[in-house]
PDB file of N, CA and C in Angstrom:
ATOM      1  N   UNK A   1      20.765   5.257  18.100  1.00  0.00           N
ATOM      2  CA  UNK A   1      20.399   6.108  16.986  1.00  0.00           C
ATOM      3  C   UNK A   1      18.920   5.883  16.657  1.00  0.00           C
ATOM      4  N   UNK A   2      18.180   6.982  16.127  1.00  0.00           N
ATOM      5  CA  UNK A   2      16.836   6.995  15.798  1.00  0.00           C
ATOM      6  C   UNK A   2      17.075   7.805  14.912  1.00  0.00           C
ATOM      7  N   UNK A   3      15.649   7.032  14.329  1.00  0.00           N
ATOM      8  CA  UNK A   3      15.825   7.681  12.753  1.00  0.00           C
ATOM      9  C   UNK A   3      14.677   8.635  12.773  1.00  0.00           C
ATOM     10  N   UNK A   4      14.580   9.595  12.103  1.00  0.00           N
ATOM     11  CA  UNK A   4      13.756  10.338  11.986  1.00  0.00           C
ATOM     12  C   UNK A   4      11.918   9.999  11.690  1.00  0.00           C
ATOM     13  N   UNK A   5      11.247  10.309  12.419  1.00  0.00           N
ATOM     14  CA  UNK A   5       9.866  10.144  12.262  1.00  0.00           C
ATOM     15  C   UNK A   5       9.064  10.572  11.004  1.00  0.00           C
ATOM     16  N   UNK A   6       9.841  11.451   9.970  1.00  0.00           N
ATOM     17  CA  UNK A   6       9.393  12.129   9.195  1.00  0.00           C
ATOM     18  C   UNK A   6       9.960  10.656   8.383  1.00  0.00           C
ATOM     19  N   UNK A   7      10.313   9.916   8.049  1.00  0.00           N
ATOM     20  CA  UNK A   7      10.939   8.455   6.946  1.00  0.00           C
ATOM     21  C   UNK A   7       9.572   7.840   6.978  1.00  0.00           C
ATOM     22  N   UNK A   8       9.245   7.501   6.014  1.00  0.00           N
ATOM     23  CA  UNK A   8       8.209   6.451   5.807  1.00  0.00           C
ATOM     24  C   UNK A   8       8.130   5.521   4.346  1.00  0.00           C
ATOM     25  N   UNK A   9       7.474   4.945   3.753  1.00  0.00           N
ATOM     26  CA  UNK A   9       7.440   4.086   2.728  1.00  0.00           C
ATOM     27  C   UNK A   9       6.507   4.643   2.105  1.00  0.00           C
ATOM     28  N   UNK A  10       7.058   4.880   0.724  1.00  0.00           N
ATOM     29  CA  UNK A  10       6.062   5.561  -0.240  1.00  0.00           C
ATOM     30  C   UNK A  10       4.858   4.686  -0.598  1.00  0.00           C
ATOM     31  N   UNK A  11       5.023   3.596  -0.578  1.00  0.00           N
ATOM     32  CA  UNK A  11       4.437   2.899  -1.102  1.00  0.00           C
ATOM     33  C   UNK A  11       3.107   2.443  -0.112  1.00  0.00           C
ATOM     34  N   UNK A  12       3.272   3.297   1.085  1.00  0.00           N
ATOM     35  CA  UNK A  12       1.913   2.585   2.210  1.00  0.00           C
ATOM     36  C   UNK A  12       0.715   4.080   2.024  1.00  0.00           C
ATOM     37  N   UNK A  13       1.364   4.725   1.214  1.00  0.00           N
ATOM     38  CA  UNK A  13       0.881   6.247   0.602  1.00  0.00           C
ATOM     39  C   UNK A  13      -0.272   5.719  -0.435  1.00  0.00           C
ATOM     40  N   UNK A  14       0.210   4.631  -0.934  1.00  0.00           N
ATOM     41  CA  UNK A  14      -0.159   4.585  -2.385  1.00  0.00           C
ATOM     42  C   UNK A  14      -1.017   2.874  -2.350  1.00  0.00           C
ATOM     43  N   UNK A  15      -0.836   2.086  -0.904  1.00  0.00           N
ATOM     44  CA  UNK A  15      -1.669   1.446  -0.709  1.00  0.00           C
ATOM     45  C   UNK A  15      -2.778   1.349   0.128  1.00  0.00           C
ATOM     46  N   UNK A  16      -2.511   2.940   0.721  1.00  0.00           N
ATOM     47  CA  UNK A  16      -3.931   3.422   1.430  1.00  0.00           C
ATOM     48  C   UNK A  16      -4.684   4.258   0.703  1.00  0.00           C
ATOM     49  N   UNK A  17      -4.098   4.628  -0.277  1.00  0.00           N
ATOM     50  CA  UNK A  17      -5.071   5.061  -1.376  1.00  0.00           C
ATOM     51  C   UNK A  17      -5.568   4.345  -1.946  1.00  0.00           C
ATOM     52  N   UNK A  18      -5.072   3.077  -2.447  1.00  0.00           N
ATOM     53  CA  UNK A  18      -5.910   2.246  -3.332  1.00  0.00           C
ATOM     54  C   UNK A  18      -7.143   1.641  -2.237  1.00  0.00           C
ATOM     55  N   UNK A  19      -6.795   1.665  -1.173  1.00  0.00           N
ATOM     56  CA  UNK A  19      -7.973   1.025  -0.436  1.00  0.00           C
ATOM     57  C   UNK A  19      -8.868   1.932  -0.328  1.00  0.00           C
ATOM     58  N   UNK A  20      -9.077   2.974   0.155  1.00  0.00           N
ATOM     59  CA  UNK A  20      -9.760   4.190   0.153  1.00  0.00           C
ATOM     60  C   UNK A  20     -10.562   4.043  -1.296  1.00  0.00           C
ATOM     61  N   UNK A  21     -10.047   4.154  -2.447  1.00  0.00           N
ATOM     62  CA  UNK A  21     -10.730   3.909  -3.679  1.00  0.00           C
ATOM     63  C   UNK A  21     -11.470   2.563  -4.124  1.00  0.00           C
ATOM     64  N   UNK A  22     -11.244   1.612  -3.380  1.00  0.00           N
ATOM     65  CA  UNK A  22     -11.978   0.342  -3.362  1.00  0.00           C
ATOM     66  C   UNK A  22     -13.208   0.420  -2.589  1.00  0.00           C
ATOM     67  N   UNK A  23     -13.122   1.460  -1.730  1.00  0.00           N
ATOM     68  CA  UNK A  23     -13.858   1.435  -0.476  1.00  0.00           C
ATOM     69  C   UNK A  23     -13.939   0.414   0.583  1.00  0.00           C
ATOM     70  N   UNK A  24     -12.692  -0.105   0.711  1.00  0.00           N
ATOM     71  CA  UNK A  24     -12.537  -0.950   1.710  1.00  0.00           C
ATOM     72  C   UNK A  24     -12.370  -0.566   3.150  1.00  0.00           C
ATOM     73  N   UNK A  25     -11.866   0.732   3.549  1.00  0.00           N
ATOM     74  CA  UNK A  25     -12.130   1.307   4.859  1.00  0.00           C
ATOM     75  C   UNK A  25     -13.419   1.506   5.363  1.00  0.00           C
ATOM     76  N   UNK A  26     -14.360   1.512   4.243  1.00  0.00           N
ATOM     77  CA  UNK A  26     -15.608   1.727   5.084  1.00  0.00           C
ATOM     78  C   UNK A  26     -16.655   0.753   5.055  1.00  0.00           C
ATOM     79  N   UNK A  27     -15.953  -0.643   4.394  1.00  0.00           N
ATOM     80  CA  UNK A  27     -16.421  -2.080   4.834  1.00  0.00           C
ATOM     81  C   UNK A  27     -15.585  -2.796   5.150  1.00  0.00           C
ATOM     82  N   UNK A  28     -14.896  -2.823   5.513  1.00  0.00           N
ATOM     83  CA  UNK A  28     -13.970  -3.699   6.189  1.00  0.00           C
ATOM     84  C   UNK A  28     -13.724  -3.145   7.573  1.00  0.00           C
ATOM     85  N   UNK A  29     -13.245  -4.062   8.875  1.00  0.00           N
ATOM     86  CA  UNK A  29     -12.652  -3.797   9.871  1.00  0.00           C
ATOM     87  C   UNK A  29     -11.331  -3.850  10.009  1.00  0.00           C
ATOM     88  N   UNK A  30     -10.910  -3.097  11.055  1.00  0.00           N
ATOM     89  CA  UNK A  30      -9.409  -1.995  11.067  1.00  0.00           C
ATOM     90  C   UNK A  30      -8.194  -3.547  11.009  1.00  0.00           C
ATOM     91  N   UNK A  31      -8.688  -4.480  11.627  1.00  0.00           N
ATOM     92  CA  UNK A  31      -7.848  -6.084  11.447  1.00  0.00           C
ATOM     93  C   UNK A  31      -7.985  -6.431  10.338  1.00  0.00           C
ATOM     94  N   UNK A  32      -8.743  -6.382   9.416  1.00  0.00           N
ATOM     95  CA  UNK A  32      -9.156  -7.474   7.925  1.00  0.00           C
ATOM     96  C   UNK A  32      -8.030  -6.325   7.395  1.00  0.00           C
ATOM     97  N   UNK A  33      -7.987  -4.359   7.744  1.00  0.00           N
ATOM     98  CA  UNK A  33      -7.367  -3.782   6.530  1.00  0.00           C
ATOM     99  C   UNK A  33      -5.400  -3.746   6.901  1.00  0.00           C
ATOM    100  N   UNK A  34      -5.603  -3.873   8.323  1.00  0.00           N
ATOM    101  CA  UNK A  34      -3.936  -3.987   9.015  1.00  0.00           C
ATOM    102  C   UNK A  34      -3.338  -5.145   7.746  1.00  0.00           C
ATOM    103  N   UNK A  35      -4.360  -6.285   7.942  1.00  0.00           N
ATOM    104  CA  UNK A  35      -3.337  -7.802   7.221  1.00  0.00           C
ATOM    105  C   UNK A  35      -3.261  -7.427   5.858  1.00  0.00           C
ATOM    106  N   UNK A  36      -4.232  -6.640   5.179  1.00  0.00           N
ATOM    107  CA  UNK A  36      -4.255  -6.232   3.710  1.00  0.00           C
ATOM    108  C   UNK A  36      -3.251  -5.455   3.476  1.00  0.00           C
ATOM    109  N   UNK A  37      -2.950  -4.483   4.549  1.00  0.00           N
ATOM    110  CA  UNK A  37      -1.690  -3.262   4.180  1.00  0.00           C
ATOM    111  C   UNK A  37      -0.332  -4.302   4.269  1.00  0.00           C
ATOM    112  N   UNK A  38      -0.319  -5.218   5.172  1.00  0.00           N
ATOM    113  CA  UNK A  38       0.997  -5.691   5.718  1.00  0.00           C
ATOM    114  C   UNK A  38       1.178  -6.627   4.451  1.00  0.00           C
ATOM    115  N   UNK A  39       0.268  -7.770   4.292  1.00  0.00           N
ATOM    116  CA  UNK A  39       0.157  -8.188   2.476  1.00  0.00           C
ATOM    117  C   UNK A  39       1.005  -7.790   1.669  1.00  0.00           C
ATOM    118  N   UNK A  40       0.106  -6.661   1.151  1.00  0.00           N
ATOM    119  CA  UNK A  40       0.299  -6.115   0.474  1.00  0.00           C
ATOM    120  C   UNK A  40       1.286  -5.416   0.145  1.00  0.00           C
ATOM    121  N   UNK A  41       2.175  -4.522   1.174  1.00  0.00           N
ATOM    122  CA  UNK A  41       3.475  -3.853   1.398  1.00  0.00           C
ATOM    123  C   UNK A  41       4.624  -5.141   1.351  1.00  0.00           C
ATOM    124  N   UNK A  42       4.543  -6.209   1.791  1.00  0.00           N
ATOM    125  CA  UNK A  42       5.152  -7.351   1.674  1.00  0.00           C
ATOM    126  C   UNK A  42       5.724  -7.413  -0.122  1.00  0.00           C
ATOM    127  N   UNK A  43       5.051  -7.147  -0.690  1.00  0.00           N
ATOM    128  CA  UNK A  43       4.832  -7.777  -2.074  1.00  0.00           C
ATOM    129  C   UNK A  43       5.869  -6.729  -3.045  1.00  0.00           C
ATOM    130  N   UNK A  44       5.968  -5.571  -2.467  1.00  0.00           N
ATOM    131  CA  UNK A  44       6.363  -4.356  -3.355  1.00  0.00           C
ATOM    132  C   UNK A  44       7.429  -3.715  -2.452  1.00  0.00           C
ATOM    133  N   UNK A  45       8.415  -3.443  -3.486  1.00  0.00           N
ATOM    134  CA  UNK A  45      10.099  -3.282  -2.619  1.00  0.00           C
ATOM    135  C   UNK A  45       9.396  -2.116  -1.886  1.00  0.00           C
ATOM    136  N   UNK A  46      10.755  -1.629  -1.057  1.00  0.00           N
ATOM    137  CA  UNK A  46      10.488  -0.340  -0.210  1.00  0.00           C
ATOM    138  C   UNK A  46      10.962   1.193  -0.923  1.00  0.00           C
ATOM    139  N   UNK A  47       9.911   2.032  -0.594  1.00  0.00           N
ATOM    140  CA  UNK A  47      10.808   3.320  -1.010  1.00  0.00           C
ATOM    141  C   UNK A  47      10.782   4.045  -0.617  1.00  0.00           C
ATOM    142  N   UNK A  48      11.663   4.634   0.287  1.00  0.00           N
ATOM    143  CA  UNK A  48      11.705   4.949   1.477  1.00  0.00           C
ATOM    144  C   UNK A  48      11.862   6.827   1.165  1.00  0.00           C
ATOM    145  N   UNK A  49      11.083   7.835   1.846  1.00  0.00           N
ATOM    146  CA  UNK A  49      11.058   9.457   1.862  1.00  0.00           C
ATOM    147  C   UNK A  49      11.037   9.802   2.935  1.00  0.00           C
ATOM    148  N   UNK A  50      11.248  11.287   3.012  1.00  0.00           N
ATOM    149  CA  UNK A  50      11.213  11.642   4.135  1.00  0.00           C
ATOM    150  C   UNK A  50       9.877  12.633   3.585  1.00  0.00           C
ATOM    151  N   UNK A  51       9.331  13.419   2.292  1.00  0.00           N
ATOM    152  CA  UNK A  51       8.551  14.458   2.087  1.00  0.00           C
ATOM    153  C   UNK A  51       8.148  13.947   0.761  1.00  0.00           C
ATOM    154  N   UNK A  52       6.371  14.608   0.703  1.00  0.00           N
ATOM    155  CA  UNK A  52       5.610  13.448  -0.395  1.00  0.00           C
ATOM    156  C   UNK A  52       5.923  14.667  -1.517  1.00  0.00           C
ATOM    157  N   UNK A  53       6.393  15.980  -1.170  1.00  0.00           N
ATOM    158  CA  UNK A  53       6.560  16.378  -2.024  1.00  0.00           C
ATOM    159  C   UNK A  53       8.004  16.300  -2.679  1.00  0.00           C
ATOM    160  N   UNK A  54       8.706  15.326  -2.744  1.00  0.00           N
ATOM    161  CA  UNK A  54      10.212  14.766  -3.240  1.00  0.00           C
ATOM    162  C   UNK A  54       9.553  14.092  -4.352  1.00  0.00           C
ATOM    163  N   UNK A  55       8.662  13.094  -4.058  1.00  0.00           N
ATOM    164  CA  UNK A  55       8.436  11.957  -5.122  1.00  0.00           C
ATOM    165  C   UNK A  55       7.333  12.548  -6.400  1.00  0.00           C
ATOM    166  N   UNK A  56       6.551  13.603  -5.917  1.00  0.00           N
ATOM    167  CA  UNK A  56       6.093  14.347  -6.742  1.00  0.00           C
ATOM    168  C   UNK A  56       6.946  15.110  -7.628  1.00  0.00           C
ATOM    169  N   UNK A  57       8.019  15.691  -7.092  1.00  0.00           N
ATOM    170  CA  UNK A  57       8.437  16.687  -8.270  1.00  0.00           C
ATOM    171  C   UNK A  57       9.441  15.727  -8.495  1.00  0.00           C
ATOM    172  N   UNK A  58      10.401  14.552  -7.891  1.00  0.00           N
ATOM    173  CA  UNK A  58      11.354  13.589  -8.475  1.00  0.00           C
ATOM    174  C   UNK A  58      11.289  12.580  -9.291  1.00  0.00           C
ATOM    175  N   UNK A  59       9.871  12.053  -8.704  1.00  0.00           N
ATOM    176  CA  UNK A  59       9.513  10.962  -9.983  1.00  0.00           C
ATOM    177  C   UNK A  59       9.083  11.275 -11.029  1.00  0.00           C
ATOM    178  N   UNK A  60       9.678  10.330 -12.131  1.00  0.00           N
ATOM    179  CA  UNK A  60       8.915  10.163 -13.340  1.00  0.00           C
ATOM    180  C   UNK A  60       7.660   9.492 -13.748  1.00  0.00           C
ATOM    181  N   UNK A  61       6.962  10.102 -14.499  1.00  0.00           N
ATOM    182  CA  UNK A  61       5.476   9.774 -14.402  1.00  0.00           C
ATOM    183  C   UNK A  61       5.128   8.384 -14.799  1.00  0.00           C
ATOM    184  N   UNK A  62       6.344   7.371 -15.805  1.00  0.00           N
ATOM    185  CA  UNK A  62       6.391   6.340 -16.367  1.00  0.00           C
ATOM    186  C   UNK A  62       6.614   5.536 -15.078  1.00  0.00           C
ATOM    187  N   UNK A  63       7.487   5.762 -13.690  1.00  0.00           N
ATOM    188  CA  UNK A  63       7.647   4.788 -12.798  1.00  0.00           C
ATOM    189  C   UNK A  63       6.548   5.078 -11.960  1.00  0.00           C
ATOM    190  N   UNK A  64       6.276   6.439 -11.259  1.00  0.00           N
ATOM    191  CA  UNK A  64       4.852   6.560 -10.619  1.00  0.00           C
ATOM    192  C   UNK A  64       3.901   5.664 -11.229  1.00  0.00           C
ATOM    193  N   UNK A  65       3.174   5.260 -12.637  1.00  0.00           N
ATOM    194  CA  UNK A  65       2.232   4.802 -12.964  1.00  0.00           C
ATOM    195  C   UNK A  65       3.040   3.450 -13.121  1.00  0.00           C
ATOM    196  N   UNK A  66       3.862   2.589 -12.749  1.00  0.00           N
ATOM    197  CA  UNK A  66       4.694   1.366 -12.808  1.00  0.00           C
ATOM    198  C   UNK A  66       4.247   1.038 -11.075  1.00  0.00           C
ATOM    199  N   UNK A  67       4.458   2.246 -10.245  1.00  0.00           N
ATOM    200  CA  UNK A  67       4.608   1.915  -9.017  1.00  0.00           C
ATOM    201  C   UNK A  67       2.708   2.094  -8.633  1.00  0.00           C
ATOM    202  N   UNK A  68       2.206   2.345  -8.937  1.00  0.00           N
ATOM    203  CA  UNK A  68       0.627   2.610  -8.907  1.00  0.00           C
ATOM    204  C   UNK A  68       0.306   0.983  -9.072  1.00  0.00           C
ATOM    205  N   UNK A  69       0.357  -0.056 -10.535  1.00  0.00           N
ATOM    206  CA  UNK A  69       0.174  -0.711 -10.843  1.00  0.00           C
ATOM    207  C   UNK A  69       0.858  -2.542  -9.739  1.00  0.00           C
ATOM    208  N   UNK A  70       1.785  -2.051  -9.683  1.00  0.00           N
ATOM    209  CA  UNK A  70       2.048  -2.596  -8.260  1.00  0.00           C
ATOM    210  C   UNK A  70       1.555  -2.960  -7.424  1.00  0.00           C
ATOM    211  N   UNK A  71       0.529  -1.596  -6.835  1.00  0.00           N
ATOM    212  CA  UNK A  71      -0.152  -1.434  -5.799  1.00  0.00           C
ATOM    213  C   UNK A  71      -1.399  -2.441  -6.100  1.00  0.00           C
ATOM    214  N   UNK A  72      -1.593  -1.844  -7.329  1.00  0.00           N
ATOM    215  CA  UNK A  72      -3.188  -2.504  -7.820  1.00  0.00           C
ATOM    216  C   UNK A  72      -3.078  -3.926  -7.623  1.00  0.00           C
ATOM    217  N   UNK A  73      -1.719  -4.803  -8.437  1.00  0.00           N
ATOM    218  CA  UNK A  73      -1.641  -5.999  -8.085  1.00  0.00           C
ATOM    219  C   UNK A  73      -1.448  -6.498  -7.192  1.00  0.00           C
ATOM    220  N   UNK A  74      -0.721  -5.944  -6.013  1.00  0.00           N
ATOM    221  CA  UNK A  74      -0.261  -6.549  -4.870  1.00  0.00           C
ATOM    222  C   UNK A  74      -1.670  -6.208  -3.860  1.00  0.00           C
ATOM    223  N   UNK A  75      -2.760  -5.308  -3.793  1.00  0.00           N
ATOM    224  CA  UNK A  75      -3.898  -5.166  -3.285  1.00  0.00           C
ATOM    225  C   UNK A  75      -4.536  -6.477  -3.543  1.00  0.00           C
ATOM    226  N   UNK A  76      -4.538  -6.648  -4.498  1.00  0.00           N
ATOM    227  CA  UNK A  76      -6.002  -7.642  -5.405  1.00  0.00           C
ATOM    228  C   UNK A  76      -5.398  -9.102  -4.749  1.00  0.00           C
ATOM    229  N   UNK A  77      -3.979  -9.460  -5.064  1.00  0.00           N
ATOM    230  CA  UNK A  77      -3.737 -10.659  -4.204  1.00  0.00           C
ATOM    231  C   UNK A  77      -4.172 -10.886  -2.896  1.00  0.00           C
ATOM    232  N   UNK A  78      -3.387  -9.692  -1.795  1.00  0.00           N
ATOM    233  CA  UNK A  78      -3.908  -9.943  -1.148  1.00  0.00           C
ATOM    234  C   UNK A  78      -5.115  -9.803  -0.499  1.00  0.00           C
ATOM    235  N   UNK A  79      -5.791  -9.033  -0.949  1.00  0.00           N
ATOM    236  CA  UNK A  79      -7.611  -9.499  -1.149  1.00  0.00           C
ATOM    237  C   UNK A  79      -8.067 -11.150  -1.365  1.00  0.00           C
ATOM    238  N   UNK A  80      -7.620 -11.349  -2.264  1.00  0.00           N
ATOM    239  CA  UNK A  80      -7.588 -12.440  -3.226  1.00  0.00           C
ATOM    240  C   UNK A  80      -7.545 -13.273  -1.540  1.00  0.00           C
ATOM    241  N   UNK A  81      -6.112 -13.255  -0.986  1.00  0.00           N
ATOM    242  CA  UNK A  81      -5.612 -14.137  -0.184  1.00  0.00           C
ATOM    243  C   UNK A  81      -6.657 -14.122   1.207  1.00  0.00           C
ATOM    244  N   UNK A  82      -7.195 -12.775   1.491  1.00  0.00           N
ATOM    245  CA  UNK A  82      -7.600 -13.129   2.740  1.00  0.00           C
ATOM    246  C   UNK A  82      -9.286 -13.289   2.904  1.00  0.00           C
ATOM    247  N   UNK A  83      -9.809 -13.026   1.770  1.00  0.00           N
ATOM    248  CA  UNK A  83     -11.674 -13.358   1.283  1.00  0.00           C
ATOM    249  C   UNK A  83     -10.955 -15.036   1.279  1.00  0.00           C
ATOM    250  N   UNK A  84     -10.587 -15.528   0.806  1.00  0.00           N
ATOM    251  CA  UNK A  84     -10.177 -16.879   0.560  1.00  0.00           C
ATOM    252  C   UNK A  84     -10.320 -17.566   2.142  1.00  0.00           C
ATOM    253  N   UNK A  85      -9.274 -17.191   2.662  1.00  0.00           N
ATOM    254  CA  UNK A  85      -9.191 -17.409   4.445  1.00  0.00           C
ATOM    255  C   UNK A  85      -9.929 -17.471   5.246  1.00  0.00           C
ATOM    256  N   UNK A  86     -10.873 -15.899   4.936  1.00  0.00           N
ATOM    257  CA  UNK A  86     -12.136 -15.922   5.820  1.00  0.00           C
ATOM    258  C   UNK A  86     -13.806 -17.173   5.283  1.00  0.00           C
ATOM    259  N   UNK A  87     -13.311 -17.404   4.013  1.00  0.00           N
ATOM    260  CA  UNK A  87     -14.274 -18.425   3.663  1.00  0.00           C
ATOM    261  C   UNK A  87     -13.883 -19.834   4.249  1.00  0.00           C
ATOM    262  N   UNK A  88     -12.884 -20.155   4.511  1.00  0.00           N
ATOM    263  CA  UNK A  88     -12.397 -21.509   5.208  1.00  0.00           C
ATOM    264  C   UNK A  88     -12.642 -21.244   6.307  1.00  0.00           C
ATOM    265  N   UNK A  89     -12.378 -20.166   7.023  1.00  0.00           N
ATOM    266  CA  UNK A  89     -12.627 -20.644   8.598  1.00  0.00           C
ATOM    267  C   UNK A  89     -14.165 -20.277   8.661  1.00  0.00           C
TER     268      UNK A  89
END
C-alpha cells in the first residue's frame, strides 16, 4: 500500500515559512536548513492534509495562530541548538 503523494504535514508549510521570513534560506546552506526543518518538525505534533485549502477554510483562527506560535518556538530552539553546535566545532 502507498499512500498518496498529495499527504503531507501542515506544519513543514508553516516551518518553511517561518524560515523564509527569518531569511534563513538565503543565508544559510541547504544542510544547516534540512537539520533546522527536521529540529524543528521534531518538536511539534503532526498534522497531517492532503489540500492547504482544508486547513484554511477548517481551521480556527485561535488554533492556526496556537499552531503559528509553535512554529516560532520550535524554530528559535532549534536555531538556538545548532548556532550553538557550529560554535563548538
Amino acid at each position: 500500500m502507498k499512500l498518496d503523494d498529495d499527504i503531507h504535514n501542515y506544519y513543514e508549510h508553516l516551518v518553511l515559512e517561518r524560515i523564509e521570513k527569518l531569511g534563513l534560506d538565503k543565508t544559510k546552506e541547504s544542510d544547516f536548513l534540512a537539520d533546522l526543518c527536521c529540529l524543528a518538525l521534531n518538536q511539534v505534533p503532526p498534522r497531517y492534509i492532503r489540500y492547504e485549502v482544508d486547513m484554511a477554510f477548517y481551521l480556527p483562527q485561535n488554533e492556526r495562530q496556537q499552531m503559528e506560535m509553535n512554529v516560532v518556538n520550535a524554530v528559535d530552539k532549534a536555531l538556538g541548538y545548532l548556532n550553538q553546535k557550529d560554535v563548538r566545532q
